[in-house]
N, C-alpha and C. Protein backbone atom coordinates (compact mmCIF):
# COMPACT_ATOMS: atom_id res chain seq x y z
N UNK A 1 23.77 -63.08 41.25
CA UNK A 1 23.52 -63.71 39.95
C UNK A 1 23.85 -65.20 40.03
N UNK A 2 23.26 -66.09 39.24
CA UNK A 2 23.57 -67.29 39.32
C UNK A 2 24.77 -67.44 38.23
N UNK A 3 25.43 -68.57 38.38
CA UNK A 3 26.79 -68.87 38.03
C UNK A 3 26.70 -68.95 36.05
N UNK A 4 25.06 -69.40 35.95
CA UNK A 4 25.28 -69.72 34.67
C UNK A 4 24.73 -68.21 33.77
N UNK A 5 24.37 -67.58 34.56
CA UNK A 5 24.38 -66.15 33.93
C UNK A 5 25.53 -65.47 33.63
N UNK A 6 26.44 -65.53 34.90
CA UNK A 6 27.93 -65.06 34.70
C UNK A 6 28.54 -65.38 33.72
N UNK A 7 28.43 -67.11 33.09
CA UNK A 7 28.76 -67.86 32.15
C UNK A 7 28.55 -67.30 30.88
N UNK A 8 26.95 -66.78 30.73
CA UNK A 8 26.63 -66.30 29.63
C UNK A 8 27.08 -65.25 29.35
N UNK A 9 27.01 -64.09 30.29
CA UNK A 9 27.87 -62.53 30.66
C UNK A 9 29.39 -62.64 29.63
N UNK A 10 29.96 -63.65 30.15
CA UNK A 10 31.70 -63.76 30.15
C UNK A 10 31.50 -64.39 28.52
N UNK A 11 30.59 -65.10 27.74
CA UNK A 11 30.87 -65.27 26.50
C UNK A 11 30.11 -64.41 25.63
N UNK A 12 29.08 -63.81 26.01
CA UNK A 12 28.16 -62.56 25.49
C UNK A 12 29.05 -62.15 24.15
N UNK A 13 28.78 -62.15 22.68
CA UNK A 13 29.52 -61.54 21.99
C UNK A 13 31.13 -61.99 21.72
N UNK A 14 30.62 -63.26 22.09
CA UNK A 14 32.67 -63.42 21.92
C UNK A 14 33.17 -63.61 20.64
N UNK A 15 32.31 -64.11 20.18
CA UNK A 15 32.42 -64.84 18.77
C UNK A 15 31.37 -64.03 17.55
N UNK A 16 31.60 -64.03 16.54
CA UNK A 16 30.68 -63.82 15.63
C UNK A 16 29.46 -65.12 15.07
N UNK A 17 28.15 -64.95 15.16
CA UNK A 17 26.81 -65.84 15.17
C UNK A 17 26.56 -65.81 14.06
N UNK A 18 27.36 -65.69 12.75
CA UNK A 18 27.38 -66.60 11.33
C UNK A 18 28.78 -67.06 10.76
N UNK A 19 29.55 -67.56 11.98
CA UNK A 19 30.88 -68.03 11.71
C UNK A 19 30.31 -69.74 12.23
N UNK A 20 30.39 -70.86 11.70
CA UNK A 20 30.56 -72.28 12.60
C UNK A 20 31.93 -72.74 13.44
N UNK A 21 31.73 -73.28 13.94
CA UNK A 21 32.80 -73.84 14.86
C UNK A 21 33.52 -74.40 13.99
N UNK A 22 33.52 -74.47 12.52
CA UNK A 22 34.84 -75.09 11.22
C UNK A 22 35.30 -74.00 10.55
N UNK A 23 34.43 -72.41 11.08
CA UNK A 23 35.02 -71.52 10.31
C UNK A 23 34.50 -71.04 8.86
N UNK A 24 33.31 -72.01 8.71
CA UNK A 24 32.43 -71.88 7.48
C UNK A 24 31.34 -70.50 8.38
N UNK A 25 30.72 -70.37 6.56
CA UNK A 25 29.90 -69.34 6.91
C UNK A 25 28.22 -69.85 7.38
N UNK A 26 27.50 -69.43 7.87
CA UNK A 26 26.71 -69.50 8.38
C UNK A 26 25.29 -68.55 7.89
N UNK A 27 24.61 -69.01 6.60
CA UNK A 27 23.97 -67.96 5.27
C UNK A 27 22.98 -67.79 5.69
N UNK A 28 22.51 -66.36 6.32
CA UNK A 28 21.32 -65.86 6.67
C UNK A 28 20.61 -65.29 5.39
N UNK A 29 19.15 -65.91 5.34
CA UNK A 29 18.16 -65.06 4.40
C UNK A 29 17.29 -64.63 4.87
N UNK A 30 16.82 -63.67 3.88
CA UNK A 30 15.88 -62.45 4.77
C UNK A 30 14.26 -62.78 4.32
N UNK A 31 13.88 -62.97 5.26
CA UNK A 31 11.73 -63.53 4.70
C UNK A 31 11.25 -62.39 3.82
N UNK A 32 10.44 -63.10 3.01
CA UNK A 32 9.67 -62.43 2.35
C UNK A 32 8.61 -61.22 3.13
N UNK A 33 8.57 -60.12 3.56
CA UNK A 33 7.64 -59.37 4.37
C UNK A 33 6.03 -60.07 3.72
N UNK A 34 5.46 -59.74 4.50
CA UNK A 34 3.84 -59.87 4.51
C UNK A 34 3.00 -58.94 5.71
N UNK A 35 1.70 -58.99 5.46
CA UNK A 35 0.73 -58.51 6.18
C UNK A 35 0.21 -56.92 5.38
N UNK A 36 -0.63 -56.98 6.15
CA UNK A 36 -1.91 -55.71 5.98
C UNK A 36 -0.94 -54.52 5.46
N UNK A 37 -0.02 -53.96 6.39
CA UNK A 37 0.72 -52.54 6.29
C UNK A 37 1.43 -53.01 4.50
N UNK A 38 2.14 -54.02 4.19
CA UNK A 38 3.08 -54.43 3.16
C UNK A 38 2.10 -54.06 1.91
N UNK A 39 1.13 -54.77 2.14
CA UNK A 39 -0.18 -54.99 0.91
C UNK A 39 -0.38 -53.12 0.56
N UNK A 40 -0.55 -52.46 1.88
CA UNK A 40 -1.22 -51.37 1.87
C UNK A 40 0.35 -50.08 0.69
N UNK A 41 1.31 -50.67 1.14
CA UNK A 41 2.51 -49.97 0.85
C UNK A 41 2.56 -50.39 -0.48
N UNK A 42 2.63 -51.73 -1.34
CA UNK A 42 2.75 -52.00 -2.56
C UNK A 42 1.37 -50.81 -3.51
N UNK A 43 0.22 -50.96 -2.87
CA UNK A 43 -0.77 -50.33 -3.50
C UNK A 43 -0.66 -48.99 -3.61
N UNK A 44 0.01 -48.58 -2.94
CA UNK A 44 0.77 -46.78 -2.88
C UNK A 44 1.63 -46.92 -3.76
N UNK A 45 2.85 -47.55 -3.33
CA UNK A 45 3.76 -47.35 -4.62
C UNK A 45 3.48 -47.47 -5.57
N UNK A 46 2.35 -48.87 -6.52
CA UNK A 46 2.07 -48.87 -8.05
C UNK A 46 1.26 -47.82 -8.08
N UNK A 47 0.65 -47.46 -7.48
CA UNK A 47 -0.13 -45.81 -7.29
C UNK A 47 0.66 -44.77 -7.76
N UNK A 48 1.62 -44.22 -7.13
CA UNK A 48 2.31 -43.26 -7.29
C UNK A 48 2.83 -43.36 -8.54
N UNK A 49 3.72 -44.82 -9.06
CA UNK A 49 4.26 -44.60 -9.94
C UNK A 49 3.70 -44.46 -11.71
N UNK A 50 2.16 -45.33 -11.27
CA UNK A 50 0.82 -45.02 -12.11
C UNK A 50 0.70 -43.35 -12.57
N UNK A 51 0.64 -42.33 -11.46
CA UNK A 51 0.54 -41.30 -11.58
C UNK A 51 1.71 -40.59 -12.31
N UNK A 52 3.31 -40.56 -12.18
CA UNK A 52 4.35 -40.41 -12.51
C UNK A 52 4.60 -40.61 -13.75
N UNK A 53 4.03 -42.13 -14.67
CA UNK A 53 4.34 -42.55 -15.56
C UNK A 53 3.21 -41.68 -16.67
N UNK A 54 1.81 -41.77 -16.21
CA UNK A 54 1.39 -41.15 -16.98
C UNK A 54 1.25 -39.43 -17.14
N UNK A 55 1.71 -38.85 -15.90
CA UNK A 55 2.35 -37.12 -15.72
C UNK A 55 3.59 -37.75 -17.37
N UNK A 56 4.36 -38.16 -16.94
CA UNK A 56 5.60 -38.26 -18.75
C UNK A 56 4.82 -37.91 -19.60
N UNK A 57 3.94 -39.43 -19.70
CA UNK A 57 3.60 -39.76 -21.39
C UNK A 57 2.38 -38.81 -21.95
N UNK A 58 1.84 -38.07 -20.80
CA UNK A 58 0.44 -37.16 -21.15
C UNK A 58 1.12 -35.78 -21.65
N UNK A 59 2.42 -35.25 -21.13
CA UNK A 59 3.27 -34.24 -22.10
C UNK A 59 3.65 -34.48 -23.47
């Protein structure tokens, strides 16, 4: 192995990767999802719950 792999090996995980070097936090946000499958999943769910709402109100 080369020396600077070992390097990386020996700090791998040493630290926590939303702490800064002052000890502040480090604020991860999460993306908005997108694409084909997301689109396809929203249109199911108002689907389903289309069906659900009016199964109630038709009793």
């Amino acid at each position: 192995m080369r020396e600077e792999d070992l390097l990386h090996a020996e700090t791998f995980r040493d630290r926590v990767s939303t702490v800064t070097e002052k000890g502040g936090r480090t604020w991860i946000y999460a993306l908005k999802p997108f694409g084909k499958w997301t689109n396809y999943r929203k249109i199911i769910a108002y689907s389903y719950l289309l069906v659900f709402l009016s199964c109630l109100l038709s009793k």
